[in-house]
PDB file of N, CA and C in Angstrom:
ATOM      1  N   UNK A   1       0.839  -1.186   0.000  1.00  0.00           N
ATOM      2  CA  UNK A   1       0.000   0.000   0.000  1.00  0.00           C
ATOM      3  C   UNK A   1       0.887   1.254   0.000  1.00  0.00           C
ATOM      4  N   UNK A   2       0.244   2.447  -1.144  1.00  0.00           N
ATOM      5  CA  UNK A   2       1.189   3.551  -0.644  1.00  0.00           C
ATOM      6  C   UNK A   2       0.851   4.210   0.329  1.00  0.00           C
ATOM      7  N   UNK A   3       1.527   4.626   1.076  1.00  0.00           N
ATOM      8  CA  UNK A   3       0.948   5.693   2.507  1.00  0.00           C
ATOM      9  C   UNK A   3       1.900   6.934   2.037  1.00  0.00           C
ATOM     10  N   UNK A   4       2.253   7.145   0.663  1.00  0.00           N
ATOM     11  CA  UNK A   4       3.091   8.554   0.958  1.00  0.00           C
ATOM     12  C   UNK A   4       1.529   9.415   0.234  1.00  0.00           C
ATOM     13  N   UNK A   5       1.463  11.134   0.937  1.00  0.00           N
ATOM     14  CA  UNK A   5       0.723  11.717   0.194  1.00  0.00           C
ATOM     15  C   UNK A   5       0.846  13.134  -0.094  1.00  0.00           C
ATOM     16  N   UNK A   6       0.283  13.481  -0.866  1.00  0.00           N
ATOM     17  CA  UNK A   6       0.653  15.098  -1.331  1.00  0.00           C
ATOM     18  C   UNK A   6       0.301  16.103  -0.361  1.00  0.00           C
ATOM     19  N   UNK A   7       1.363  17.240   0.009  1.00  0.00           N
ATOM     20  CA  UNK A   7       1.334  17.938   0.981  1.00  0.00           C
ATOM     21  C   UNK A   7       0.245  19.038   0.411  1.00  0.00           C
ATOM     22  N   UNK A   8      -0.236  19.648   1.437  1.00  0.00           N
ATOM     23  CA  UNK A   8      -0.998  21.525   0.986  1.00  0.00           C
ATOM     24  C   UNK A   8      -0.837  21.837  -0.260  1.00  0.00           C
ATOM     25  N   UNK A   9       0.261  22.543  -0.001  1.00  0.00           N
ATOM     26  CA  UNK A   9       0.776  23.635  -0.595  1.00  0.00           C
ATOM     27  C   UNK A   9       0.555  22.722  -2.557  1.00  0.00           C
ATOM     28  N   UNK A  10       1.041  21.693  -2.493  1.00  0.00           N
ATOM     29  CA  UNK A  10       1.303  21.259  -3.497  1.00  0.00           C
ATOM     30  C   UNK A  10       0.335  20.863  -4.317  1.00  0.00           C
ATOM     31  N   UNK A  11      -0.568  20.523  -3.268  1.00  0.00           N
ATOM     32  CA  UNK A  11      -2.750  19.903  -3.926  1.00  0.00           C
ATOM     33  C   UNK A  11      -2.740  21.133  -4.479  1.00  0.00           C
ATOM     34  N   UNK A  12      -2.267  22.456  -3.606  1.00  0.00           N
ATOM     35  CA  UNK A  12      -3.596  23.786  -3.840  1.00  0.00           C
ATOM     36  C   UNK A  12      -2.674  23.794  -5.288  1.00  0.00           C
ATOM     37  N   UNK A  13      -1.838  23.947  -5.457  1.00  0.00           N
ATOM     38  CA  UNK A  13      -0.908  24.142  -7.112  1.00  0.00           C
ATOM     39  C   UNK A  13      -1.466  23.179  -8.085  1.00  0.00           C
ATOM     40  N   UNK A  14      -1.555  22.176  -7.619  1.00  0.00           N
ATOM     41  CA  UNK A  14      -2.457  20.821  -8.558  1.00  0.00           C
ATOM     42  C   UNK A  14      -3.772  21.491  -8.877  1.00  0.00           C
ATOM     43  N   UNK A  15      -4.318  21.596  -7.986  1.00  0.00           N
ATOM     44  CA  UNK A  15      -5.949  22.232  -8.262  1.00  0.00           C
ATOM     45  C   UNK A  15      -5.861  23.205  -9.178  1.00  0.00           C
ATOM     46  N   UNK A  16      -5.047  24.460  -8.850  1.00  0.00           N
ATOM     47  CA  UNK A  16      -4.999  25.432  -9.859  1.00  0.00           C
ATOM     48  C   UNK A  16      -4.543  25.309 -11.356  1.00  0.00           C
ATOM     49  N   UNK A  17      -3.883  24.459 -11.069  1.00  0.00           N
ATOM     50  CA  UNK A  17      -3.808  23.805 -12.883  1.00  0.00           C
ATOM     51  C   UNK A  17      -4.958  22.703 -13.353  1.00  0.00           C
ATOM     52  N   UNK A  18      -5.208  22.114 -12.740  1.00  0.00           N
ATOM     53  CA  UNK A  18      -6.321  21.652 -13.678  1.00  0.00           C
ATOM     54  C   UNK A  18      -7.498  22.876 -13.852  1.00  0.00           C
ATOM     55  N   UNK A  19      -7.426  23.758 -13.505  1.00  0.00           N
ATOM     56  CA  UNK A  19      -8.683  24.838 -13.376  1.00  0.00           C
ATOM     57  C   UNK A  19      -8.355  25.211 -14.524  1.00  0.00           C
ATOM     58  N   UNK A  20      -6.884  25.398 -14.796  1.00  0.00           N
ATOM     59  CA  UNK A  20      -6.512  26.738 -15.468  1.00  0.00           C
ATOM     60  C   UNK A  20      -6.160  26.340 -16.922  1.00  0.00           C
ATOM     61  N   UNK A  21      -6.733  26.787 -18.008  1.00  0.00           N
ATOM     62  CA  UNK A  21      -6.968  26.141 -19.287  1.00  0.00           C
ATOM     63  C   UNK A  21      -5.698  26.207 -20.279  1.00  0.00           C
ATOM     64  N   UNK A  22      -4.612  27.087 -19.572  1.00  0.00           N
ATOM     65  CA  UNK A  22      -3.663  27.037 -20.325  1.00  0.00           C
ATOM     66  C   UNK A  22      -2.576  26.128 -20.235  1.00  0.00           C
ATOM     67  N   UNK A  23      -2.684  25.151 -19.297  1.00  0.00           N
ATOM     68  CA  UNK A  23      -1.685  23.817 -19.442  1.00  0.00           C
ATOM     69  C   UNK A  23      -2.311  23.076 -20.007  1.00  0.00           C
ATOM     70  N   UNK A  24      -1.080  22.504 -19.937  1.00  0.00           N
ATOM     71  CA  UNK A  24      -0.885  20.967 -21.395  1.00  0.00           C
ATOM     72  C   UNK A  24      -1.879  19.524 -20.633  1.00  0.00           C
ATOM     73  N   UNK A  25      -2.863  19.049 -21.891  1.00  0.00           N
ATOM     74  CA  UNK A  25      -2.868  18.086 -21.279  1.00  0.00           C
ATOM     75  C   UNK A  25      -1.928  16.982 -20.221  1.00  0.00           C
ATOM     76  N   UNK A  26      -0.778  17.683 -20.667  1.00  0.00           N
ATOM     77  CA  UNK A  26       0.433  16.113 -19.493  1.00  0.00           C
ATOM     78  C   UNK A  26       0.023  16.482 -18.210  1.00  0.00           C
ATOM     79  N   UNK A  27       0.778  17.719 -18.213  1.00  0.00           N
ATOM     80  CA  UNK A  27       0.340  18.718 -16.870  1.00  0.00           C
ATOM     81  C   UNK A  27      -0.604  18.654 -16.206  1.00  0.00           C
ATOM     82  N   UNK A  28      -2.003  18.594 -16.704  1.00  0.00           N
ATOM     83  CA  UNK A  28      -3.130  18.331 -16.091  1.00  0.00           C
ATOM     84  C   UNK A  28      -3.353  16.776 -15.402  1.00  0.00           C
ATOM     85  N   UNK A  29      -2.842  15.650 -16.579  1.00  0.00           N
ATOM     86  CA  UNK A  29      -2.154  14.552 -15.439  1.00  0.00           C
ATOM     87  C   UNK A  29      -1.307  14.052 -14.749  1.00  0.00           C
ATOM     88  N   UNK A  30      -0.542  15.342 -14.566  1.00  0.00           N
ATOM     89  CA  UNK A  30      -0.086  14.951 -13.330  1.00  0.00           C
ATOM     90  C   UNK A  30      -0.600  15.765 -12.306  1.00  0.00           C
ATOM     91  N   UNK A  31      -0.664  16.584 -12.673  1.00  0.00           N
ATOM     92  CA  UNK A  31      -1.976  17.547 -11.520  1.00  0.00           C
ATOM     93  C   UNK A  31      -3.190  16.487 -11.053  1.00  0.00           C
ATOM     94  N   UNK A  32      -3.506  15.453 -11.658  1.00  0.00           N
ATOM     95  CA  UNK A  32      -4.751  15.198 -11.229  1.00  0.00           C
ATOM     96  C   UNK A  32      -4.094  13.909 -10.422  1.00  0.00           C
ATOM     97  N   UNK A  33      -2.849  13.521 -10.580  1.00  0.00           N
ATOM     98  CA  UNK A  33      -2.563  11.984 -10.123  1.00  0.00           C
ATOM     99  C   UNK A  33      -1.559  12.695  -8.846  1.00  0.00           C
ATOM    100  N   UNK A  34      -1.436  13.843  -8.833  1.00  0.00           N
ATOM    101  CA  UNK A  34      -0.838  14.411  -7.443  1.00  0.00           C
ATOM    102  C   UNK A  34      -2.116  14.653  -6.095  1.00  0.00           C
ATOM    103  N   UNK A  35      -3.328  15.208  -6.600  1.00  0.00           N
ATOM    104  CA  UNK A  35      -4.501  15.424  -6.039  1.00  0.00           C
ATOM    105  C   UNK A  35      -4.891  13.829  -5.596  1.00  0.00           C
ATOM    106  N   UNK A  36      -4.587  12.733  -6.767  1.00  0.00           N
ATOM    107  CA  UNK A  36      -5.172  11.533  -5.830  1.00  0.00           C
ATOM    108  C   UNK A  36      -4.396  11.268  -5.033  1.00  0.00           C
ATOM    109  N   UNK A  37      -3.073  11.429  -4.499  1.00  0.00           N
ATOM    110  CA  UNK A  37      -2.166  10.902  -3.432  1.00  0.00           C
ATOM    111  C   UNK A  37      -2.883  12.060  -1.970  1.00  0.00           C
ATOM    112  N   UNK A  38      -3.754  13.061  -2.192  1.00  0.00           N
ATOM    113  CA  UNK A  38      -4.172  13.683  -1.197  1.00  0.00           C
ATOM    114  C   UNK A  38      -4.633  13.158   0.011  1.00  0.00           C
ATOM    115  N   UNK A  39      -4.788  13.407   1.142  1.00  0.00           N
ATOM    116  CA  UNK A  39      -6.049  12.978   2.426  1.00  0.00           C
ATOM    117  C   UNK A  39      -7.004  13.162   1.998  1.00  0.00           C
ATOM    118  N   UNK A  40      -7.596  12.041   2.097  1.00  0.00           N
ATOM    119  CA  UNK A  40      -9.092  12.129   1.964  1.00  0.00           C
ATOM    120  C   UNK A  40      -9.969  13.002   2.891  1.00  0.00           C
ATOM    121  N   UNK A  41     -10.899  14.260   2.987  1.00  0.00           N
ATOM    122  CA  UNK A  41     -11.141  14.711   4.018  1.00  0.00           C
ATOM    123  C   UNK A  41     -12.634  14.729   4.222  1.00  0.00           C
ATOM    124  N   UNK A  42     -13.073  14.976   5.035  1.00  0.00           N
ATOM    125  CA  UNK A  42     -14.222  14.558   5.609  1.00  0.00           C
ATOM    126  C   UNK A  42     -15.567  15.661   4.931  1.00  0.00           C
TER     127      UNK A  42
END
């Protein structure tokens, strides 16, 4: 199992690129596969 996960600072930067229409599709997956290593929160 992985237990490592993406810190703050680094989700809120993930989030803002998938928002933001001027990155590259790659970019956006890895933005989105950084957001799944997040805490799940309630």
């Amino acid at each position: 199992m992985n237990t490592k996960q993406t810190s703050k600072p680094v989700a809120s930067t993930a989030s803002k690129v998938l928002k933001d229409g001027r990155y590259s599709p790659a970019s956006k997956t890895c933005a989105g596969s950084a957001l799944s290593q997040t805490k799940k929160g309630k």
